[in-house]
PDB file of N, CA and C in Angstrom:
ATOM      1  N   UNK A   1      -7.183   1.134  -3.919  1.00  0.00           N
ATOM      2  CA  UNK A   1      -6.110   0.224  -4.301  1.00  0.00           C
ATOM      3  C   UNK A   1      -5.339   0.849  -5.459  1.00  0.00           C
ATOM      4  N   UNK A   2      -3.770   0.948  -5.147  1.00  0.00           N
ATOM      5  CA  UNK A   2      -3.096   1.519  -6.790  1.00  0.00           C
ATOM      6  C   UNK A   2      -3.295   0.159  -7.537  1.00  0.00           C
ATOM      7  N   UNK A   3      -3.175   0.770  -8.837  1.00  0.00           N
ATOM      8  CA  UNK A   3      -3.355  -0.067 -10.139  1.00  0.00           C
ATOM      9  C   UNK A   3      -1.992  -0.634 -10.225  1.00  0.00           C
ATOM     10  N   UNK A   4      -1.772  -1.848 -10.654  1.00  0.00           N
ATOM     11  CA  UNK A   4      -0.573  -2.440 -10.523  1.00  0.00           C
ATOM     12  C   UNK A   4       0.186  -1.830 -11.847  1.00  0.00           C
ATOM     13  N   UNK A   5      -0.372  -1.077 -12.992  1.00  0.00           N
ATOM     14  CA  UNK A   5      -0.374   0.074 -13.980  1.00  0.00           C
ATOM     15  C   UNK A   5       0.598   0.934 -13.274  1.00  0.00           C
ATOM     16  N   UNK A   6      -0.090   1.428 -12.522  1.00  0.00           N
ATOM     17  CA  UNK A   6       1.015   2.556 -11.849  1.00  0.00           C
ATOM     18  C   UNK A   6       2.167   2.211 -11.324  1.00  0.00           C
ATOM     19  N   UNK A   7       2.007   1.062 -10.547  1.00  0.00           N
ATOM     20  CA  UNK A   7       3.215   0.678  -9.396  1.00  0.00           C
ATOM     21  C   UNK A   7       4.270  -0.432 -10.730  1.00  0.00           C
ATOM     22  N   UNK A   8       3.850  -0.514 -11.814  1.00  0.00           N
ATOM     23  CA  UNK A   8       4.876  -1.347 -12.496  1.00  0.00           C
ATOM     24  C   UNK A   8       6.294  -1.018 -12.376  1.00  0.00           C
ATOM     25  N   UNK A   9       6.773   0.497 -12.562  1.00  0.00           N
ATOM     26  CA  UNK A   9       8.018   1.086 -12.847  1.00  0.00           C
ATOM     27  C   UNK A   9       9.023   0.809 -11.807  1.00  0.00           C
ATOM     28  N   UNK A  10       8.264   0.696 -10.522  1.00  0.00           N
ATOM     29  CA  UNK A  10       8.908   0.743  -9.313  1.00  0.00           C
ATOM     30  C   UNK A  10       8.830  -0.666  -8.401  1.00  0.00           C
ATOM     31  N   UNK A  11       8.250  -1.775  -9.083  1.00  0.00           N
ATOM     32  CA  UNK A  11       8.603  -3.019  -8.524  1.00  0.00           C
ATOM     33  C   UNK A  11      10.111  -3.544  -8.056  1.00  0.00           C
ATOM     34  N   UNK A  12      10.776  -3.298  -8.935  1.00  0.00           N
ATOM     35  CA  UNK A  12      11.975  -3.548  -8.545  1.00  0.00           C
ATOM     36  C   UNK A  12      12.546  -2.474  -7.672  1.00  0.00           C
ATOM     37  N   UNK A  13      12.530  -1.311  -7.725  1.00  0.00           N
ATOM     38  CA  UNK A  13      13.096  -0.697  -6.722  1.00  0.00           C
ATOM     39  C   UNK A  13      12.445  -1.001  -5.172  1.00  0.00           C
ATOM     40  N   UNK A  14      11.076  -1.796  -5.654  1.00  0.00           N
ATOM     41  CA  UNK A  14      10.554  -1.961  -3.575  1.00  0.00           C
ATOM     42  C   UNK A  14      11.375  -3.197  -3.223  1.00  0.00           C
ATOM     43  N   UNK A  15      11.532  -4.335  -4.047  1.00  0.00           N
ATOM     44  CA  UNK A  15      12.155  -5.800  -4.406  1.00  0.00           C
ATOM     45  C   UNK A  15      13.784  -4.982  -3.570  1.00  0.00           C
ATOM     46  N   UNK A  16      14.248  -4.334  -4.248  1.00  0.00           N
ATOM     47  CA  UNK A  16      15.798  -3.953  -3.722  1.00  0.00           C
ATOM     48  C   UNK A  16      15.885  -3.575  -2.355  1.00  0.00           C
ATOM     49  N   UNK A  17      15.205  -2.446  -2.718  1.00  0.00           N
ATOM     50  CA  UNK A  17      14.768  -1.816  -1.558  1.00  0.00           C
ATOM     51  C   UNK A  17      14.417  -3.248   0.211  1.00  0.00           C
ATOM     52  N   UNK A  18      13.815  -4.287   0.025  1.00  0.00           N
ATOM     53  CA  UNK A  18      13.467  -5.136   0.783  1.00  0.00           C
ATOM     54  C   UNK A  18      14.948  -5.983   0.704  1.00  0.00           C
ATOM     55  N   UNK A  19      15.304  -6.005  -0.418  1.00  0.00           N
ATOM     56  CA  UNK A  19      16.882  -7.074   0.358  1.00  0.00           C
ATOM     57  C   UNK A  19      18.008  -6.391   0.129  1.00  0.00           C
ATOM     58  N   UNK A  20      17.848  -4.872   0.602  1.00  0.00           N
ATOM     59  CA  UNK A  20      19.318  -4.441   1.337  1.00  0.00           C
ATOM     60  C   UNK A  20      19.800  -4.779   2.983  1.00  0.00           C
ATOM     61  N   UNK A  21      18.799  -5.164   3.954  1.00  0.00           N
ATOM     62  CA  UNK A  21      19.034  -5.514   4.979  1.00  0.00           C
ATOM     63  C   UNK A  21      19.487  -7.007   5.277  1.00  0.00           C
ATOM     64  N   UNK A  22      18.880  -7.523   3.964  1.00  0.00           N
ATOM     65  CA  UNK A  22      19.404  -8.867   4.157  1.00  0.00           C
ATOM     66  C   UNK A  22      18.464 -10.252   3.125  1.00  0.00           C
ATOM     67  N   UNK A  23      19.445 -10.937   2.844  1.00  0.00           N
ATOM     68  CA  UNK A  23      18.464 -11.896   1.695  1.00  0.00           C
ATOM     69  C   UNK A  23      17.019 -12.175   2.140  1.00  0.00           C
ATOM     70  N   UNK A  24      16.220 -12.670   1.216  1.00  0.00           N
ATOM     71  CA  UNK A  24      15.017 -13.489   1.324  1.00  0.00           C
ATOM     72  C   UNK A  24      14.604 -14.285  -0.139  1.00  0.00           C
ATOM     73  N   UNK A  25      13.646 -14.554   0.280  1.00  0.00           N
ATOM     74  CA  UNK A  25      12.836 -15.386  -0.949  1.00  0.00           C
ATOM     75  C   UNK A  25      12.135 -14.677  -2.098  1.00  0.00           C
ATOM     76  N   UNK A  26      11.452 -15.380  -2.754  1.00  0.00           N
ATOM     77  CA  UNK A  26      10.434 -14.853  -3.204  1.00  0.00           C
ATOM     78  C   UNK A  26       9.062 -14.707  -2.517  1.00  0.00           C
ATOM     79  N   UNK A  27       8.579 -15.884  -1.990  1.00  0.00           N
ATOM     80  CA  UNK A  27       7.621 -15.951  -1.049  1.00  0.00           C
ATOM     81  C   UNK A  27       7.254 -14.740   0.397  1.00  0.00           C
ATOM     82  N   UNK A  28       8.391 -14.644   0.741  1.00  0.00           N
ATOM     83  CA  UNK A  28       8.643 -14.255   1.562  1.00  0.00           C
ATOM     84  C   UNK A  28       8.660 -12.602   1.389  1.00  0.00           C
ATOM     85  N   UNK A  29       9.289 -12.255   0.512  1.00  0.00           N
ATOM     86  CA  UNK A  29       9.455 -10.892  -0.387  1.00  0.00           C
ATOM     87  C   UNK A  29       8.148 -10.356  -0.387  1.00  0.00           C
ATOM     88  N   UNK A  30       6.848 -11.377  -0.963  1.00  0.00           N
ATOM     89  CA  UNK A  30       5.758 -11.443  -1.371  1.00  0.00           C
ATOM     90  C   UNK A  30       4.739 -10.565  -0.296  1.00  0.00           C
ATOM     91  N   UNK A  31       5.101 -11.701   0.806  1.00  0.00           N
ATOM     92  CA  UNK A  31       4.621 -11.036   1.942  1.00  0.00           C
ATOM     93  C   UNK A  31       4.866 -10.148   2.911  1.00  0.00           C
ATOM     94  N   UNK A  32       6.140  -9.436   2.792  1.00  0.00           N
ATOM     95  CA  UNK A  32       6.414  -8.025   3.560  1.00  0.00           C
ATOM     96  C   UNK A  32       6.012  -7.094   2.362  1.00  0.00           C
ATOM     97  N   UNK A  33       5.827  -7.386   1.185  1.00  0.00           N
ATOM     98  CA  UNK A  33       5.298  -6.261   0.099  1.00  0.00           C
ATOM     99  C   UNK A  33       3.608  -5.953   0.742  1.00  0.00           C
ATOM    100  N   UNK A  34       3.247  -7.423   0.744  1.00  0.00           N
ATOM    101  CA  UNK A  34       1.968  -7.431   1.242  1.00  0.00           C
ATOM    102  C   UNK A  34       1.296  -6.431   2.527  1.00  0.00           C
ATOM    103  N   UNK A  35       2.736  -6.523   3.696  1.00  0.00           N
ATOM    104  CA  UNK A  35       1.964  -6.616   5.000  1.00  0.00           C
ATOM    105  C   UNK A  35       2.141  -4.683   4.360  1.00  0.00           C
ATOM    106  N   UNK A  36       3.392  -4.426   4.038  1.00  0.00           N
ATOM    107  CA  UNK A  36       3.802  -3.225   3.959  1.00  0.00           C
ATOM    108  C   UNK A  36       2.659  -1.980   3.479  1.00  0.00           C
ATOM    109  N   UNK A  37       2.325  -2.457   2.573  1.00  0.00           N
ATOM    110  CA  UNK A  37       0.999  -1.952   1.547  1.00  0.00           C
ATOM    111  C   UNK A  37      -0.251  -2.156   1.934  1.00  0.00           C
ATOM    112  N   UNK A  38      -0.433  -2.837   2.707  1.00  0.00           N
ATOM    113  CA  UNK A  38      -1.921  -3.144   3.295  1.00  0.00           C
ATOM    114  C   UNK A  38      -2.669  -3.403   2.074  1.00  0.00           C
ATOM    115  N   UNK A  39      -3.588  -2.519   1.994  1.00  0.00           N
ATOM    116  CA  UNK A  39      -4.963  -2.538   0.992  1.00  0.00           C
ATOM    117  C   UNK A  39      -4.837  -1.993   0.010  1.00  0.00           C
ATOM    118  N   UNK A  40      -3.290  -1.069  -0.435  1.00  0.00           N
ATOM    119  CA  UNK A  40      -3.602  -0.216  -1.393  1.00  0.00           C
ATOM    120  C   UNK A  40      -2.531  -1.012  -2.565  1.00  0.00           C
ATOM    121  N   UNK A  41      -2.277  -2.341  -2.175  1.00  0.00           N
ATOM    122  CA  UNK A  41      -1.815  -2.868  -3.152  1.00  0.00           C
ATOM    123  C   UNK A  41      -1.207  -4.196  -3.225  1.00  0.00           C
ATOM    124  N   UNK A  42      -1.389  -4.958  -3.982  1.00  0.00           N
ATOM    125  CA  UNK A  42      -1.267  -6.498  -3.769  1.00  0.00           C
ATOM    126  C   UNK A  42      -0.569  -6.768  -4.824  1.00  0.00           C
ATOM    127  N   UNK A  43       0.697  -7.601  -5.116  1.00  0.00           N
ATOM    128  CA  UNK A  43       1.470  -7.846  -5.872  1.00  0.00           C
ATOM    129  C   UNK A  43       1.434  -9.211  -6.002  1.00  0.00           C
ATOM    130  N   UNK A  44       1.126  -9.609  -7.532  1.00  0.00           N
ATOM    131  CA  UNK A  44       1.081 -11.065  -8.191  1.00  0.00           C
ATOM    132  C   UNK A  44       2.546 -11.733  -8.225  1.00  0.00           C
ATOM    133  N   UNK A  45       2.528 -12.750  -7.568  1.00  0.00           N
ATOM    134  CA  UNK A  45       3.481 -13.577  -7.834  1.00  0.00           C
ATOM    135  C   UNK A  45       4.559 -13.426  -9.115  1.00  0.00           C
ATOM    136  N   UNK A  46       3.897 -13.907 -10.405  1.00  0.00           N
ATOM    137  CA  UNK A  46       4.417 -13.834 -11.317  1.00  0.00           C
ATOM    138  C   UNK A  46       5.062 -12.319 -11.559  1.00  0.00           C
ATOM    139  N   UNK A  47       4.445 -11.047 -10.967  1.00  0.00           N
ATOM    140  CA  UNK A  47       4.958  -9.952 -11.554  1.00  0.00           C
ATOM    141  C   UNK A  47       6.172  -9.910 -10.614  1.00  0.00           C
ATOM    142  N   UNK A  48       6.334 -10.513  -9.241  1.00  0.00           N
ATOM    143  CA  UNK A  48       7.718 -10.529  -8.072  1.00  0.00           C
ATOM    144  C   UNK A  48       8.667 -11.407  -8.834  1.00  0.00           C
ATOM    145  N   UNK A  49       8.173 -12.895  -9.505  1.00  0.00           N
ATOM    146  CA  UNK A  49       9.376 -13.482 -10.152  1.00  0.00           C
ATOM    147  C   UNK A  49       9.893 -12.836 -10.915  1.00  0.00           C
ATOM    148  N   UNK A  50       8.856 -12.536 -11.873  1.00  0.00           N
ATOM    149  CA  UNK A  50       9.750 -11.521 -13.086  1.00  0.00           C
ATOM    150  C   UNK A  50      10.910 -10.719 -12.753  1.00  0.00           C
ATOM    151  N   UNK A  51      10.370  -9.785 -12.056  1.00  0.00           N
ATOM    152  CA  UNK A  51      11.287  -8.646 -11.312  1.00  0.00           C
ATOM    153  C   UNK A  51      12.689  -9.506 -10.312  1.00  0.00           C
ATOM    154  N   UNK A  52      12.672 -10.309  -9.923  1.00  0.00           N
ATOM    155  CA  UNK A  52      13.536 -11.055  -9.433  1.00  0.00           C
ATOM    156  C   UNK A  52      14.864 -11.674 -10.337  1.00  0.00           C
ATOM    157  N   UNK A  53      14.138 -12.173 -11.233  1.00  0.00           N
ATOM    158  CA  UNK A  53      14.917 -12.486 -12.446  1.00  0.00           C
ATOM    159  C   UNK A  53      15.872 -11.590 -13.338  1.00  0.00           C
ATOM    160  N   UNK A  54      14.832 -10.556 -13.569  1.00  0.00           N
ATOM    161  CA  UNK A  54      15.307  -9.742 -14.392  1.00  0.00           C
ATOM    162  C   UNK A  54      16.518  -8.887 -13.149  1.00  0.00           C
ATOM    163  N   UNK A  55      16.156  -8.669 -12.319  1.00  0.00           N
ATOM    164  CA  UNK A  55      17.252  -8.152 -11.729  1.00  0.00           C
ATOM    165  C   UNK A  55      18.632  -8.981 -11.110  1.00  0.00           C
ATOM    166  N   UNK A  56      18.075 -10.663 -11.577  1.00  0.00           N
ATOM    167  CA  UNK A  56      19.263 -11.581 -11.456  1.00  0.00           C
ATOM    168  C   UNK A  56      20.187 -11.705 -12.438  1.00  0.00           C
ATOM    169  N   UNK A  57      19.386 -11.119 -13.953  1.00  0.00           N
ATOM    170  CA  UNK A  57      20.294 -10.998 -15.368  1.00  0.00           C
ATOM    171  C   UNK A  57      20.583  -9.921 -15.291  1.00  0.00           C
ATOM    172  N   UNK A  58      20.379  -8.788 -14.725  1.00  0.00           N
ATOM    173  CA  UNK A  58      21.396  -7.243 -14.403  1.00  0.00           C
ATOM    174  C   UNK A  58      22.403  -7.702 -13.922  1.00  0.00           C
ATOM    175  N   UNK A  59      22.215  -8.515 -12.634  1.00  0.00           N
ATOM    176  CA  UNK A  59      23.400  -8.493 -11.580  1.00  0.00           C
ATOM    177  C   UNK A  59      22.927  -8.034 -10.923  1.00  0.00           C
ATOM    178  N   UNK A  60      21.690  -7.552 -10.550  1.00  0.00           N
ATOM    179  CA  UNK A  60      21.738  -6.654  -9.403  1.00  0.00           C
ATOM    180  C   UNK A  60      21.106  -7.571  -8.109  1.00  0.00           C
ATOM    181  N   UNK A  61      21.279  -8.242  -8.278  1.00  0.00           N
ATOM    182  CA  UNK A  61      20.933  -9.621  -7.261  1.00  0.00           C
ATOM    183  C   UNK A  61      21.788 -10.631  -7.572  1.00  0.00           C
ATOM    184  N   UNK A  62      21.853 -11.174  -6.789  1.00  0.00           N
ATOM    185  CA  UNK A  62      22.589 -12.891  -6.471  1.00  0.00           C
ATOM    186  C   UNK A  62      21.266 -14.066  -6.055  1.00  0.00           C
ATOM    187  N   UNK A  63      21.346 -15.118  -6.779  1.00  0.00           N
ATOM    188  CA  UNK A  63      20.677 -16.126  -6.461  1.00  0.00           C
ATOM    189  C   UNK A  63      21.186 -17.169  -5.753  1.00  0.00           C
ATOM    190  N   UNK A  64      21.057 -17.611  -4.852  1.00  0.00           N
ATOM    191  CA  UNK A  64      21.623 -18.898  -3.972  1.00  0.00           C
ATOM    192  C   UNK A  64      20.510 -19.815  -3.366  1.00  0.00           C
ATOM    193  N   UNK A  65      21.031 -21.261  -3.253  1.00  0.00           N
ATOM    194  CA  UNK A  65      20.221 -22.003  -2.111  1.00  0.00           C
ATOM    195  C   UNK A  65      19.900 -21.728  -1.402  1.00  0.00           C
ATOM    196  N   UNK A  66      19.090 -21.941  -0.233  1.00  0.00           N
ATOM    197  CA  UNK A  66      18.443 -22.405   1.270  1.00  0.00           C
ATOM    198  C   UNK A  66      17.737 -23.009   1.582  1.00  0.00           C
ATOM    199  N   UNK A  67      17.354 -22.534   3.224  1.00  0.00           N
ATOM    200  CA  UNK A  67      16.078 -23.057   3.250  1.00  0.00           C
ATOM    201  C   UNK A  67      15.309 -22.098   4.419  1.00  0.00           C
ATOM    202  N   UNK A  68      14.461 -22.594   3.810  1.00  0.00           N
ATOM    203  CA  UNK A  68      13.079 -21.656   4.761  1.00  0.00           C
ATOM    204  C   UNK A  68      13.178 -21.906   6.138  1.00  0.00           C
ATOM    205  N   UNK A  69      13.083 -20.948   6.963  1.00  0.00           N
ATOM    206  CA  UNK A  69      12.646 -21.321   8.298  1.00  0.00           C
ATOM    207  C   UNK A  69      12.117 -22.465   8.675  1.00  0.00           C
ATOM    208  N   UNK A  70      10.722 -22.989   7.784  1.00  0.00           N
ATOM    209  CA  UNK A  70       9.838 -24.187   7.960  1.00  0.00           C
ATOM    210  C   UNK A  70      10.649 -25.290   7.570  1.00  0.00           C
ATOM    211  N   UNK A  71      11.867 -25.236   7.048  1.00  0.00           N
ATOM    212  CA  UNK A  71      12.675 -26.405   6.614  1.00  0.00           C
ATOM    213  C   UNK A  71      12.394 -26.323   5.261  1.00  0.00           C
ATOM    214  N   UNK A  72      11.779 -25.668   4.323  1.00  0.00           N
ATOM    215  CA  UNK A  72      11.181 -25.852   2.695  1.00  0.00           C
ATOM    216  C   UNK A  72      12.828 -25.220   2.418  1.00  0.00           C
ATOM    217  N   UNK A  73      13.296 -26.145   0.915  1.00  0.00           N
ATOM    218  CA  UNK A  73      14.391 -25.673   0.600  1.00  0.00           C
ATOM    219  C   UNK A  73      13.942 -23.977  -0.588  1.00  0.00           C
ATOM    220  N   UNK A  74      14.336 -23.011  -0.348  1.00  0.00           N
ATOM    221  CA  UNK A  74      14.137 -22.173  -0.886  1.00  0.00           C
ATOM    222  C   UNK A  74      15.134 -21.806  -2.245  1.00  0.00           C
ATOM    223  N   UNK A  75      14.720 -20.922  -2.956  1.00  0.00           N
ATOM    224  CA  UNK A  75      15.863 -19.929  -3.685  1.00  0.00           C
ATOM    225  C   UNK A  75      15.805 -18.548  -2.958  1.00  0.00           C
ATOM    226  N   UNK A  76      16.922 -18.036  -2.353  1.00  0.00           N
ATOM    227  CA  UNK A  76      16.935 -17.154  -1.329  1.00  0.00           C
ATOM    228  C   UNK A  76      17.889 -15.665  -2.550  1.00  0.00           C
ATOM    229  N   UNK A  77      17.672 -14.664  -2.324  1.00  0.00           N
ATOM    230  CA  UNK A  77      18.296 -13.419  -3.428  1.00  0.00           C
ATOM    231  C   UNK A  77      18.710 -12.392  -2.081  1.00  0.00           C
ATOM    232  N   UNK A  78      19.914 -12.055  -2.932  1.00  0.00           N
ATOM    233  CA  UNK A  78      20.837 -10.984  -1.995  1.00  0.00           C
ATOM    234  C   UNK A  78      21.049  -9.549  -3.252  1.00  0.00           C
ATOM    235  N   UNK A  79      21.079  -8.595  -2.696  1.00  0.00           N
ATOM    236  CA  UNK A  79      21.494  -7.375  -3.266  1.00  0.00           C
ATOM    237  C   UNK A  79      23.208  -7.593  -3.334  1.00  0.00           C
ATOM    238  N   UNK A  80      23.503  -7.149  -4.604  1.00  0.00           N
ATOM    239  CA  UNK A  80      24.855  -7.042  -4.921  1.00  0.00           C
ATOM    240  C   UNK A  80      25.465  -5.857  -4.811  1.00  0.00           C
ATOM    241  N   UNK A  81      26.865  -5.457  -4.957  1.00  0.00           N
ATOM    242  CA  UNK A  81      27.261  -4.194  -5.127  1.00  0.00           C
ATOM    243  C   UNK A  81      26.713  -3.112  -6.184  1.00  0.00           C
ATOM    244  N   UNK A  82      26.705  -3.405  -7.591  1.00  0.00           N
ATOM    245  CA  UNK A  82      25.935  -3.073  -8.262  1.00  0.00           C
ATOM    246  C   UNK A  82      24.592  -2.650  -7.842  1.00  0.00           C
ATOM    247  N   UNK A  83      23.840  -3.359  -7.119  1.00  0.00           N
ATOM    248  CA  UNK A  83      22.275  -3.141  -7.104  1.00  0.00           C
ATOM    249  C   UNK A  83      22.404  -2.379  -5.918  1.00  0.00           C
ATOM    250  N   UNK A  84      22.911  -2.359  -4.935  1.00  0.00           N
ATOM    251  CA  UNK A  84      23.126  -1.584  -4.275  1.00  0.00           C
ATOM    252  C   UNK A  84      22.646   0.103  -4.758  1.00  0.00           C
ATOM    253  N   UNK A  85      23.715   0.105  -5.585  1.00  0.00           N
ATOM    254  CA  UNK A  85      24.244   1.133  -6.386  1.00  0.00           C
ATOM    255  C   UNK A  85      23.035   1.714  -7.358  1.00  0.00           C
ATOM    256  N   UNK A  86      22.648   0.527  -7.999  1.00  0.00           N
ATOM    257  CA  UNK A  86      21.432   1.088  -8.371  1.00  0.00           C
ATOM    258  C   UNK A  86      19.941   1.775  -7.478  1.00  0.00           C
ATOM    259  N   UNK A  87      19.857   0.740  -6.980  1.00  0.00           N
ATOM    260  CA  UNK A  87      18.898   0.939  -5.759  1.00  0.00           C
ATOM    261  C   UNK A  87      18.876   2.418  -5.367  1.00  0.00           C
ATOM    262  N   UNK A  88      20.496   2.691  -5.384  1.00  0.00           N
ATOM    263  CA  UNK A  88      20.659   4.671  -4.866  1.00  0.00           C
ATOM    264  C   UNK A  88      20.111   5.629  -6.015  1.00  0.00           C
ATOM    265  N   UNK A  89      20.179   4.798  -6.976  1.00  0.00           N
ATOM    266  CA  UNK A  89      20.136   6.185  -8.116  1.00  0.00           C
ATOM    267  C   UNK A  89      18.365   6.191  -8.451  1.00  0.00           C
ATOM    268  N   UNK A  90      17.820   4.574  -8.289  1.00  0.00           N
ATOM    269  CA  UNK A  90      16.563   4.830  -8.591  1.00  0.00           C
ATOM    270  C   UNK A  90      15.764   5.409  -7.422  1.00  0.00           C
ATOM    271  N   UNK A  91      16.227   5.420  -5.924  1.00  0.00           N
ATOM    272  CA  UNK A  91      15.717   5.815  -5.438  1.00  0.00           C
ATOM    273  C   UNK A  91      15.541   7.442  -5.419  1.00  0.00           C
ATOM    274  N   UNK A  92      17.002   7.812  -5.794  1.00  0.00           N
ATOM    275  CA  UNK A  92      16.661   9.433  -6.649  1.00  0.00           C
ATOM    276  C   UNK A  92      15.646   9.542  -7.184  1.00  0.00           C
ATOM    277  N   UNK A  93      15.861   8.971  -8.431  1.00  0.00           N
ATOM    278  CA  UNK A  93      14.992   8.972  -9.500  1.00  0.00           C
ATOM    279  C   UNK A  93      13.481   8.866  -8.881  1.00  0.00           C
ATOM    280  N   UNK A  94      13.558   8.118  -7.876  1.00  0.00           N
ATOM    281  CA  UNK A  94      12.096   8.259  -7.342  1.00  0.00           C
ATOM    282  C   UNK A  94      11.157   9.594  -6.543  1.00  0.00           C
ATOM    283  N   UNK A  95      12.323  10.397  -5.734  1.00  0.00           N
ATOM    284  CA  UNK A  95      12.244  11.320  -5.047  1.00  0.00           C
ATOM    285  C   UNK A  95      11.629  12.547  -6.361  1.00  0.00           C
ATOM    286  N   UNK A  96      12.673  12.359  -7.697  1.00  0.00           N
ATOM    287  CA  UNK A  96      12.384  13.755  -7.968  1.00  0.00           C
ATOM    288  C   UNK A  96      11.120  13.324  -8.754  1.00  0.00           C
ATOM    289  N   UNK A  97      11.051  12.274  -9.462  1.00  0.00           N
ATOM    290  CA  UNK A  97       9.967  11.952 -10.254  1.00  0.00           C
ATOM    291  C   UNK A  97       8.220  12.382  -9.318  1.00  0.00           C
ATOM    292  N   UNK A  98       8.526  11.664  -8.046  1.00  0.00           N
ATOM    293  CA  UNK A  98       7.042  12.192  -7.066  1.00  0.00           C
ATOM    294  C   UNK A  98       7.036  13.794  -6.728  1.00  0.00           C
ATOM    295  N   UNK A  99       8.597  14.604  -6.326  1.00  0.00           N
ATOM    296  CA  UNK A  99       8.416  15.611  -6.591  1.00  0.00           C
ATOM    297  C   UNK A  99       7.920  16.637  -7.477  1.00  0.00           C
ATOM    298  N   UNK A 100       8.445  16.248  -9.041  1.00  0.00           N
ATOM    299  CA  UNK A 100       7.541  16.580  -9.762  1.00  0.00           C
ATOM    300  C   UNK A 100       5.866  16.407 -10.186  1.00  0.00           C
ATOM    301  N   UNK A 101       5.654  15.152 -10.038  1.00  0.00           N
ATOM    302  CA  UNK A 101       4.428  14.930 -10.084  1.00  0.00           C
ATOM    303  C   UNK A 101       3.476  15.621  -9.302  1.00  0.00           C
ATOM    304  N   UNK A 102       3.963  15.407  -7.577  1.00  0.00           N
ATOM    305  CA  UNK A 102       2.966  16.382  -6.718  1.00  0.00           C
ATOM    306  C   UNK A 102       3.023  17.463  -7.007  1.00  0.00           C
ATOM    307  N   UNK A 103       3.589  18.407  -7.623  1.00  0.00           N
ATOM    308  CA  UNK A 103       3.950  19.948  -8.582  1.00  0.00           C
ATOM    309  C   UNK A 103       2.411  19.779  -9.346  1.00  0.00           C
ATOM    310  N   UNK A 104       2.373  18.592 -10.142  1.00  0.00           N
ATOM    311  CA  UNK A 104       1.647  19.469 -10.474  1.00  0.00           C
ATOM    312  C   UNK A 104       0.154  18.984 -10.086  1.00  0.00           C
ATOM    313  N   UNK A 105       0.157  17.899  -9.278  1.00  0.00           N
ATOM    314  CA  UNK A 105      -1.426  17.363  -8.237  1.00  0.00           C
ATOM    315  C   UNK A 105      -1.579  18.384  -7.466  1.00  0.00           C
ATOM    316  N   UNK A 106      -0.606  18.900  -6.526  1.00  0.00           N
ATOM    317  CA  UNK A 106      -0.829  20.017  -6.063  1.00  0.00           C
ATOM    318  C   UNK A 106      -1.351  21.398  -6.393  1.00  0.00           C
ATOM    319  N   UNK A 107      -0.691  21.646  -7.897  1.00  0.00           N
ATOM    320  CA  UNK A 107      -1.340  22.774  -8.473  1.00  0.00           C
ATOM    321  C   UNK A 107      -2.605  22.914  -8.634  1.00  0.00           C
ATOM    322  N   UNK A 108      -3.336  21.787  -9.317  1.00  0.00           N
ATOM    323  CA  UNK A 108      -4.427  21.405  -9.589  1.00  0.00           C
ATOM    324  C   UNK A 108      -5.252  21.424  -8.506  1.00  0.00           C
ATOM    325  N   UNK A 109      -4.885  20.829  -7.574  1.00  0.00           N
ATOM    326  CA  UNK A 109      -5.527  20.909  -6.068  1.00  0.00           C
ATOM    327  C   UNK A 109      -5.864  21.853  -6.163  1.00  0.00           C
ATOM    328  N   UNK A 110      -4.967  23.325  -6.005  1.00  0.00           N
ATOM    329  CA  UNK A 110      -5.584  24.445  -5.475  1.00  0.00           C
ATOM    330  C   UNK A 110      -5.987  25.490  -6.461  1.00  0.00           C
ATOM    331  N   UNK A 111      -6.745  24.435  -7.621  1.00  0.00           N
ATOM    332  CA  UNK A 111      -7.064  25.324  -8.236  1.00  0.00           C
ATOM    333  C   UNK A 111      -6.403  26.376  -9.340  1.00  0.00           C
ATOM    334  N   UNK A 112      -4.794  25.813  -9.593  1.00  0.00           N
ATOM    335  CA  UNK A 112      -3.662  26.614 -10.552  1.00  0.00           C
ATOM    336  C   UNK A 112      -3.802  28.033 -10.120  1.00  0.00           C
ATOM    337  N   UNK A 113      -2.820  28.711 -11.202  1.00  0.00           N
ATOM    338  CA  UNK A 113      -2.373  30.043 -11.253  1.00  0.00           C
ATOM    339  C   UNK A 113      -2.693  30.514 -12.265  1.00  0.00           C
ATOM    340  N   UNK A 114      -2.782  29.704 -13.549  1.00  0.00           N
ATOM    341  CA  UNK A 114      -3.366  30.399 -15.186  1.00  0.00           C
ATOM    342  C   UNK A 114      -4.568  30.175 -15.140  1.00  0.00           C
TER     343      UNK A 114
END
């Protein structure tokens, strides 16, 4: 299981990442994080609101009414232009950051060069 330690930095970029195709909930958010990750990681409620919020005082989300499929009236969140936008740069930021990192898991793997 990752440590929710590790996966802190990048909550919001999976959160974005999940409503560029199209709004959802929190609940709901909850559980495609869930199905997505299987076993290697389970995300607390409170740490999805947070991240929800805080990316509702960026802007990088929109908050609106609904309602749930089941008829439950929801708070439903959409990606904005902005978050969009962000979403692109952190997902950079994500590429080179694991690139570097496996640099140097990899090194280690095989044992280095010095």
């Amino acid at each position: 299981m990752i440590s929710a330690d590790a996966i802190r930095g990048y909550v919001d970029l999976m959160v974005l990442s999940l409503l560029r195709p199209g709004p959802s909930y929190a609940y709901e958010l909850a559980q495609r994080i869930g199905a997505m990750a299987g076993d290697e990681y389970s995300i607390k409620q409170t740490t999805l609101y947070s991240a929800v919020k805080r990316l509702e005082a960026g802007g990088l989300v929109d908050a609106f009414p609904g309602t749930s499929p089941s008829g439950k009236p929801r708070t439903y969140y959409r990606i904005t232009e902005p978050g969009l936008e962000h979403l692109s740069l952190k997902a950079q930021e994500w590429r080179a950051t694991k690139s570097l990192v496996d640099r140097f898991v990899d090194e280690n793997a095989e044992g280095g060069t010095s």
